[in-house]
PDB file of N, CA and C in Angstrom:
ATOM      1  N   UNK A   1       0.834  -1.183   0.000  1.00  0.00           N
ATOM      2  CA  UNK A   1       0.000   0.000   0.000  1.00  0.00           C
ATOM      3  C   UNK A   1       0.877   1.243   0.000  1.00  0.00           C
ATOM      4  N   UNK A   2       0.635   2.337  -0.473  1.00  0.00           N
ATOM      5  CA  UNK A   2       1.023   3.439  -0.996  1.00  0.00           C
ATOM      6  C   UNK A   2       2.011   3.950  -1.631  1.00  0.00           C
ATOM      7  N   UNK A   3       1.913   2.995  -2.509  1.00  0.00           N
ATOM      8  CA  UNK A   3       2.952   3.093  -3.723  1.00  0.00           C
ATOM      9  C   UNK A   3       3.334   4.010  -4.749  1.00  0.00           C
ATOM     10  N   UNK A   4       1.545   4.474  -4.769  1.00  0.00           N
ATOM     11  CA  UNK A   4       1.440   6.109  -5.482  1.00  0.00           C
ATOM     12  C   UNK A   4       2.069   6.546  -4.892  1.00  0.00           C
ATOM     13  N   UNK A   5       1.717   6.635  -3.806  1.00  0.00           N
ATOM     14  CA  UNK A   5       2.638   8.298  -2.567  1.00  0.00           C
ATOM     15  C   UNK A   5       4.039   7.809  -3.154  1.00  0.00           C
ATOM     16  N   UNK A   6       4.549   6.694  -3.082  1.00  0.00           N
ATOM     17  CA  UNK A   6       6.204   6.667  -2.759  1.00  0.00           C
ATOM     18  C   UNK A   6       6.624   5.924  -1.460  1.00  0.00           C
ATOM     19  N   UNK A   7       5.726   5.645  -0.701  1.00  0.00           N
ATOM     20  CA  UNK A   7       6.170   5.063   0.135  1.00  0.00           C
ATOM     21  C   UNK A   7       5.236   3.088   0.067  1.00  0.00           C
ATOM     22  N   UNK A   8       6.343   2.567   1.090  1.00  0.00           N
ATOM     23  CA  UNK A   8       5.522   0.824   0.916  1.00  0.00           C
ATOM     24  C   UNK A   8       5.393   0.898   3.022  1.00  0.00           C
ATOM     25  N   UNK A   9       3.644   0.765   3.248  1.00  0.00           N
ATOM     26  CA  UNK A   9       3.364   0.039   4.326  1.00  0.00           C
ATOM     27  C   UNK A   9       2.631  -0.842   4.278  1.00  0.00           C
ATOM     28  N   UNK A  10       2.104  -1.262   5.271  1.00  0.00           N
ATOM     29  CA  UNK A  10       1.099  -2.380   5.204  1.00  0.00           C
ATOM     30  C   UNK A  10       0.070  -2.422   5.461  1.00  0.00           C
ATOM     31  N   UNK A  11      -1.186  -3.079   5.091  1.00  0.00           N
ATOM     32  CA  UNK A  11      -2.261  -2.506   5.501  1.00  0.00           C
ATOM     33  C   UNK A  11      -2.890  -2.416   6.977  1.00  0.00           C
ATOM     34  N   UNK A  12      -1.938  -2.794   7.888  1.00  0.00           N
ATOM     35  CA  UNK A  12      -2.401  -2.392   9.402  1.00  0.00           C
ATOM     36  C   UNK A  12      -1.836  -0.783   9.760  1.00  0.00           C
ATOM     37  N   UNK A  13      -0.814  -0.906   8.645  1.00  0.00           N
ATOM     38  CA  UNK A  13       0.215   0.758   8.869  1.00  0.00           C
ATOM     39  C   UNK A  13      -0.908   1.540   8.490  1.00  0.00           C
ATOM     40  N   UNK A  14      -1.892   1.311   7.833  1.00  0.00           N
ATOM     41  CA  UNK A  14      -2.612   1.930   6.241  1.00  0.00           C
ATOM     42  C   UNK A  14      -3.710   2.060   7.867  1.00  0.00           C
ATOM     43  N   UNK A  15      -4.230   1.021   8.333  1.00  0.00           N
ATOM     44  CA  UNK A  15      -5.586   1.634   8.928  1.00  0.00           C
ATOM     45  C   UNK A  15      -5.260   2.890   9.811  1.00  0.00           C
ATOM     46  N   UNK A  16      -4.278   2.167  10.722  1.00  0.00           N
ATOM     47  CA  UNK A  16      -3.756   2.987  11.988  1.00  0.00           C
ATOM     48  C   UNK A  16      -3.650   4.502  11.553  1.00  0.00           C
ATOM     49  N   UNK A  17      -2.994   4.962  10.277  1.00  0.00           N
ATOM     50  CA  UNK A  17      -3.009   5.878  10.014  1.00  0.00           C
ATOM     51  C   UNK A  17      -4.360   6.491   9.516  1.00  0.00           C
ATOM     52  N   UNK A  18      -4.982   6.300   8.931  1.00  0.00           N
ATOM     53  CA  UNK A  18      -6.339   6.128   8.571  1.00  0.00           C
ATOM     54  C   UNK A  18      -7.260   6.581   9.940  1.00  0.00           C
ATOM     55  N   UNK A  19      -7.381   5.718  10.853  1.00  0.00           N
ATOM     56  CA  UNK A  19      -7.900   5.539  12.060  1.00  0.00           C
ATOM     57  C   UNK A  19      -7.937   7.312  12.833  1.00  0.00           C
ATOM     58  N   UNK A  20      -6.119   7.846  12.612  1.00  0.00           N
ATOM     59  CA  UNK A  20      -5.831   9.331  13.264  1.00  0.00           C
ATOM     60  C   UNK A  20      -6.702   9.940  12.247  1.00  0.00           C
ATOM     61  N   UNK A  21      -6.831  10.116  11.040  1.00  0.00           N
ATOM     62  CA  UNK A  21      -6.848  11.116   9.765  1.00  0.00           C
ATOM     63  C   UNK A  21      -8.179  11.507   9.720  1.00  0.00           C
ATOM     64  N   UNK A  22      -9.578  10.311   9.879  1.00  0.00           N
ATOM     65  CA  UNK A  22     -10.782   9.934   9.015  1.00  0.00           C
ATOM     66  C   UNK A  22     -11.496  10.588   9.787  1.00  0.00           C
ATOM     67  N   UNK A  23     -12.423  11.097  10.174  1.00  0.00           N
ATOM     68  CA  UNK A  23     -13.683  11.449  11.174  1.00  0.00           C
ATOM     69  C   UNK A  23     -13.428  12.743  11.472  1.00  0.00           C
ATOM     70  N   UNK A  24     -13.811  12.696  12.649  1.00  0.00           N
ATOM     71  CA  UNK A  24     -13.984  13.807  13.403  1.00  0.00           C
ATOM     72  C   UNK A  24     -12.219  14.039  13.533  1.00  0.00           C
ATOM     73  N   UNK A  25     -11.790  14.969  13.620  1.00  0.00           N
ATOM     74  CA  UNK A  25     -10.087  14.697  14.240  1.00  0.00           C
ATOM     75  C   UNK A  25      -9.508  16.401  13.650  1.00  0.00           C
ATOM     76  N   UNK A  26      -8.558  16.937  13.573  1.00  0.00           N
ATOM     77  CA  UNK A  26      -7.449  17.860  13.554  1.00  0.00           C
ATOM     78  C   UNK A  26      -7.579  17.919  11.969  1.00  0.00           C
ATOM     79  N   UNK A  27      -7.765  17.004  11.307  1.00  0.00           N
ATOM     80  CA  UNK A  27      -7.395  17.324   9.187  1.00  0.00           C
ATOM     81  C   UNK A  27      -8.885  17.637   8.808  1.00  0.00           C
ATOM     82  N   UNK A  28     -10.160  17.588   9.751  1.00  0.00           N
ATOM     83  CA  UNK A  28     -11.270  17.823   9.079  1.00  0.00           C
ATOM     84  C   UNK A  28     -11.615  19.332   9.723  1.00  0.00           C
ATOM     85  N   UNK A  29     -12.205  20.485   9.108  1.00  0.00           N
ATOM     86  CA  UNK A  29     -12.004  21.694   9.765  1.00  0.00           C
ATOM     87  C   UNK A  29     -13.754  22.129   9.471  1.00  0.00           C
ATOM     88  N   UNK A  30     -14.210  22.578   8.476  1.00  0.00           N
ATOM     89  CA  UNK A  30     -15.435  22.932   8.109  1.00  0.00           C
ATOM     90  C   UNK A  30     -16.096  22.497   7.235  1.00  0.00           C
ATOM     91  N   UNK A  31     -14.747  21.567   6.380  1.00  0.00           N
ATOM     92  CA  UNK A  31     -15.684  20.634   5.211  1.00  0.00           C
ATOM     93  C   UNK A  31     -16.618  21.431   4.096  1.00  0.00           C
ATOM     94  N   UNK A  32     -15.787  23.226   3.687  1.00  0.00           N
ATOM     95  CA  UNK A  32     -16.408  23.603   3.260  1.00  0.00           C
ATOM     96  C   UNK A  32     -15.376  23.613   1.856  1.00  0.00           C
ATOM     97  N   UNK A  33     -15.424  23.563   1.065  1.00  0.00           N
ATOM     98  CA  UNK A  33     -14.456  23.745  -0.543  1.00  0.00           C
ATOM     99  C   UNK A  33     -13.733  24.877  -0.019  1.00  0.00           C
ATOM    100  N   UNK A  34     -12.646  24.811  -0.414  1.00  0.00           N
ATOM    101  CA  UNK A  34     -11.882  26.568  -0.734  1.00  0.00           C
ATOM    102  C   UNK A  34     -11.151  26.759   0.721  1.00  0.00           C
ATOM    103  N   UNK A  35     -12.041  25.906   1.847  1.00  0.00           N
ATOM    104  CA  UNK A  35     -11.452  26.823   3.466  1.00  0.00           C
ATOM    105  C   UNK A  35     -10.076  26.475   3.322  1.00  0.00           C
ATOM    106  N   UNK A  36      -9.333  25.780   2.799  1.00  0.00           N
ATOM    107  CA  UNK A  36      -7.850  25.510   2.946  1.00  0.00           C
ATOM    108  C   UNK A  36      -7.210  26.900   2.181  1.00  0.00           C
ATOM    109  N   UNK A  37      -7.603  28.055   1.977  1.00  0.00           N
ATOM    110  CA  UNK A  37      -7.307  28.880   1.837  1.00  0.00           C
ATOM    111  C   UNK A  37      -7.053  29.841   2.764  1.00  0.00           C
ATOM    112  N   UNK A  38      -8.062  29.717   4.088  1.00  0.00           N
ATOM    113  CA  UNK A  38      -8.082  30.645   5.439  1.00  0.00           C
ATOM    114  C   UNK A  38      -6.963  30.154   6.182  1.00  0.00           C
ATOM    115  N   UNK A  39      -6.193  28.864   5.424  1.00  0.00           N
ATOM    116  CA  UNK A  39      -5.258  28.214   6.941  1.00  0.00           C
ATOM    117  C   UNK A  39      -3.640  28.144   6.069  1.00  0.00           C
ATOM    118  N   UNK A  40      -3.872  28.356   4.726  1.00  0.00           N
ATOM    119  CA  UNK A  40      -2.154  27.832   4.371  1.00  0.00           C
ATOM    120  C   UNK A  40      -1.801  29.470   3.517  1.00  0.00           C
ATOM    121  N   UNK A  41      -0.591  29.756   4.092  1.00  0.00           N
ATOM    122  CA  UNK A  41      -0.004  31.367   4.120  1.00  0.00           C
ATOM    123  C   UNK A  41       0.857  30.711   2.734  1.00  0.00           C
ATOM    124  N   UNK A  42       1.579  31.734   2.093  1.00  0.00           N
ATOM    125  CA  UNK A  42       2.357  31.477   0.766  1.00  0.00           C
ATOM    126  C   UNK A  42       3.194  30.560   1.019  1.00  0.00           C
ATOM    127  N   UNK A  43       3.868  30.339   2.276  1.00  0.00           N
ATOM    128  CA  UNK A  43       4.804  29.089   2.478  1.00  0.00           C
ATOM    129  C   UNK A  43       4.544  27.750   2.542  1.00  0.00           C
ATOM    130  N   UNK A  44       3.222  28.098   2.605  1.00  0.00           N
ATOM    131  CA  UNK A  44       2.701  26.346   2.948  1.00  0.00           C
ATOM    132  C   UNK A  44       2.038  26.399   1.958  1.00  0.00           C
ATOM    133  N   UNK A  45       1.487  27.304   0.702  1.00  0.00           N
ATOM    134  CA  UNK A  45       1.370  26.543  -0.375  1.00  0.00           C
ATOM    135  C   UNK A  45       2.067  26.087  -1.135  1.00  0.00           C
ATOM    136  N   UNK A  46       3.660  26.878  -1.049  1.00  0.00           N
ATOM    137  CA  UNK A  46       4.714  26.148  -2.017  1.00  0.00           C
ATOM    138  C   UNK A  46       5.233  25.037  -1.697  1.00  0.00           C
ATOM    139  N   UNK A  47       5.565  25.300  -0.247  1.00  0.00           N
ATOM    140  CA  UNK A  47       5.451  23.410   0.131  1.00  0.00           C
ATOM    141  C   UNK A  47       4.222  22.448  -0.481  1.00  0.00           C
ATOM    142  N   UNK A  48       3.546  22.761   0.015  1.00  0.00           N
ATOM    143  CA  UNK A  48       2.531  21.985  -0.888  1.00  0.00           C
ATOM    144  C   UNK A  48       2.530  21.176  -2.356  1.00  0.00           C
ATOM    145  N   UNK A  49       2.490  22.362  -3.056  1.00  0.00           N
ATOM    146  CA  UNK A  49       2.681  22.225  -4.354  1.00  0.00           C
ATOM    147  C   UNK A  49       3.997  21.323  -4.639  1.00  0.00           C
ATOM    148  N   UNK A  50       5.377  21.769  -4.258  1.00  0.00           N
ATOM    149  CA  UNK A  50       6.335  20.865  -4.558  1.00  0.00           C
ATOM    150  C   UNK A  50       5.684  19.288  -3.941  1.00  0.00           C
ATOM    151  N   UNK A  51       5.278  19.062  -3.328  1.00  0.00           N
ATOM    152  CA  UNK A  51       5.146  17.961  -2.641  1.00  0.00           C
ATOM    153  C   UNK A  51       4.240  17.002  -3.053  1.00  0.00           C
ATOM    154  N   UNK A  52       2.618  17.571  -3.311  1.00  0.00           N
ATOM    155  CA  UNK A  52       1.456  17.145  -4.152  1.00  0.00           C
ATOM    156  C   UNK A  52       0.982  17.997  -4.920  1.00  0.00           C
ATOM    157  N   UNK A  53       1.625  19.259  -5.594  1.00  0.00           N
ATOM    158  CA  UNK A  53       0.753  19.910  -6.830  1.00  0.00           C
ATOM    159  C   UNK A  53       0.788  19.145  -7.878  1.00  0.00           C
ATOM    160  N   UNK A  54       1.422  18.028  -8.135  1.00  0.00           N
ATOM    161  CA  UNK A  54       1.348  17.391  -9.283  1.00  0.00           C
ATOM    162  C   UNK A  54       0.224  16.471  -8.998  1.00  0.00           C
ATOM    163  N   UNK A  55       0.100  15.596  -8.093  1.00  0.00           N
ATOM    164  CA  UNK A  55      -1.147  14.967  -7.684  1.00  0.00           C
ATOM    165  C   UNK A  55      -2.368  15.480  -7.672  1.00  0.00           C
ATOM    166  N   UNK A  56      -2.308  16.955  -7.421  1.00  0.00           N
ATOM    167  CA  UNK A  56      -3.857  17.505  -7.430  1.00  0.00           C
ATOM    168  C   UNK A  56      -3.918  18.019  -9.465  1.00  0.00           C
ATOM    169  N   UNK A  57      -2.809  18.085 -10.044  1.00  0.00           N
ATOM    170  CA  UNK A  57      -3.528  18.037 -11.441  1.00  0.00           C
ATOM    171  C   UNK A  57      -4.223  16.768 -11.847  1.00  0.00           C
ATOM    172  N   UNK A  58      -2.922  15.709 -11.692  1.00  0.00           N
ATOM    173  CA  UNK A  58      -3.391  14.396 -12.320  1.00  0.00           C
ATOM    174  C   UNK A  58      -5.146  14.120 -11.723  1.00  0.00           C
ATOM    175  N   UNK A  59      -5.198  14.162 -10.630  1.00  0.00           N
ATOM    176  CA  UNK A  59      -6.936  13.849 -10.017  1.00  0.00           C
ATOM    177  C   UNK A  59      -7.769  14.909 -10.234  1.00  0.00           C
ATOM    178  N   UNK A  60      -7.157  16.012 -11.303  1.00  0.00           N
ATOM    179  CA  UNK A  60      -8.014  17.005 -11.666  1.00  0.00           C
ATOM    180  C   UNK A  60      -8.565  18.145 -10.517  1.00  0.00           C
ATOM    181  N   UNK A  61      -8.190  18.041  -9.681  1.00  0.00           N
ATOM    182  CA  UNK A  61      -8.074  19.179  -8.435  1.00  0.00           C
ATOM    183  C   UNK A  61      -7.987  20.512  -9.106  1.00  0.00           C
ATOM    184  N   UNK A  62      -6.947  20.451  -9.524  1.00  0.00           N
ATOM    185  CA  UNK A  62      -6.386  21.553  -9.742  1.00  0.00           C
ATOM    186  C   UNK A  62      -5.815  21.364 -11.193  1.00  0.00           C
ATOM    187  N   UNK A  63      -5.879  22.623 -12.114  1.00  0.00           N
ATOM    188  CA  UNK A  63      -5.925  22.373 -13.839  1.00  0.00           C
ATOM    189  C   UNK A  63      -4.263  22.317 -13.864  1.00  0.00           C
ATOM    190  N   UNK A  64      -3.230  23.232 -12.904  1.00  0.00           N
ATOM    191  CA  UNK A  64      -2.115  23.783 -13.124  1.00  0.00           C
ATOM    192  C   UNK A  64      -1.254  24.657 -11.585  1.00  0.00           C
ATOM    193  N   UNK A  65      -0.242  24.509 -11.539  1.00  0.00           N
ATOM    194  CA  UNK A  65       0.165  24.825 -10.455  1.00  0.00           C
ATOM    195  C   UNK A  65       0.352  26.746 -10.189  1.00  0.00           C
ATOM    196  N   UNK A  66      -1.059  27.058 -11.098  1.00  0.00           N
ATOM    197  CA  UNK A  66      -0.759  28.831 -10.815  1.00  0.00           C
ATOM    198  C   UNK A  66      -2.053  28.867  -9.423  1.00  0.00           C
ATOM    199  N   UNK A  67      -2.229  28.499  -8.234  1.00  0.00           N
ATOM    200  CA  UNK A  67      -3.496  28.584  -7.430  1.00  0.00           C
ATOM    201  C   UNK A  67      -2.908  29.193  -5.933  1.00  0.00           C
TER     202      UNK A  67
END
């Protein structure tokens, strides 16, 4: 499992992590489109982008890394 990403765990690595991420928890905020705009300043979108702007074209997220 997560071979896309680049990395190899297993699928108990896969829930556990899963388990912190999914529900109610710290990565879900208002669940409204766009709010990841009120929380990431110019530095944390270029991190971003180097990291998964290519992933958010390929899944069509995003058309191009001008956002």
């Amino acid at each position: 499992m997560g071979q896309h990403m680049g990395f190899s765990i297993s699928p108990e690595e896969a829930s556990q992590i899963a388990s912190r991420f999914f529900g109610k928890g710290a990565t879900f905020r208002k669940g409204k489109i766009g709010e990841w705009r009120n929380h990431f300043d110019e530095e944390t979108k270029e991190v971003f982008k180097q990291l998964a702007g290519t992933h958010l074209i390929d899944l069509e997220y995003e058309r191009d890394l001008n956002w």
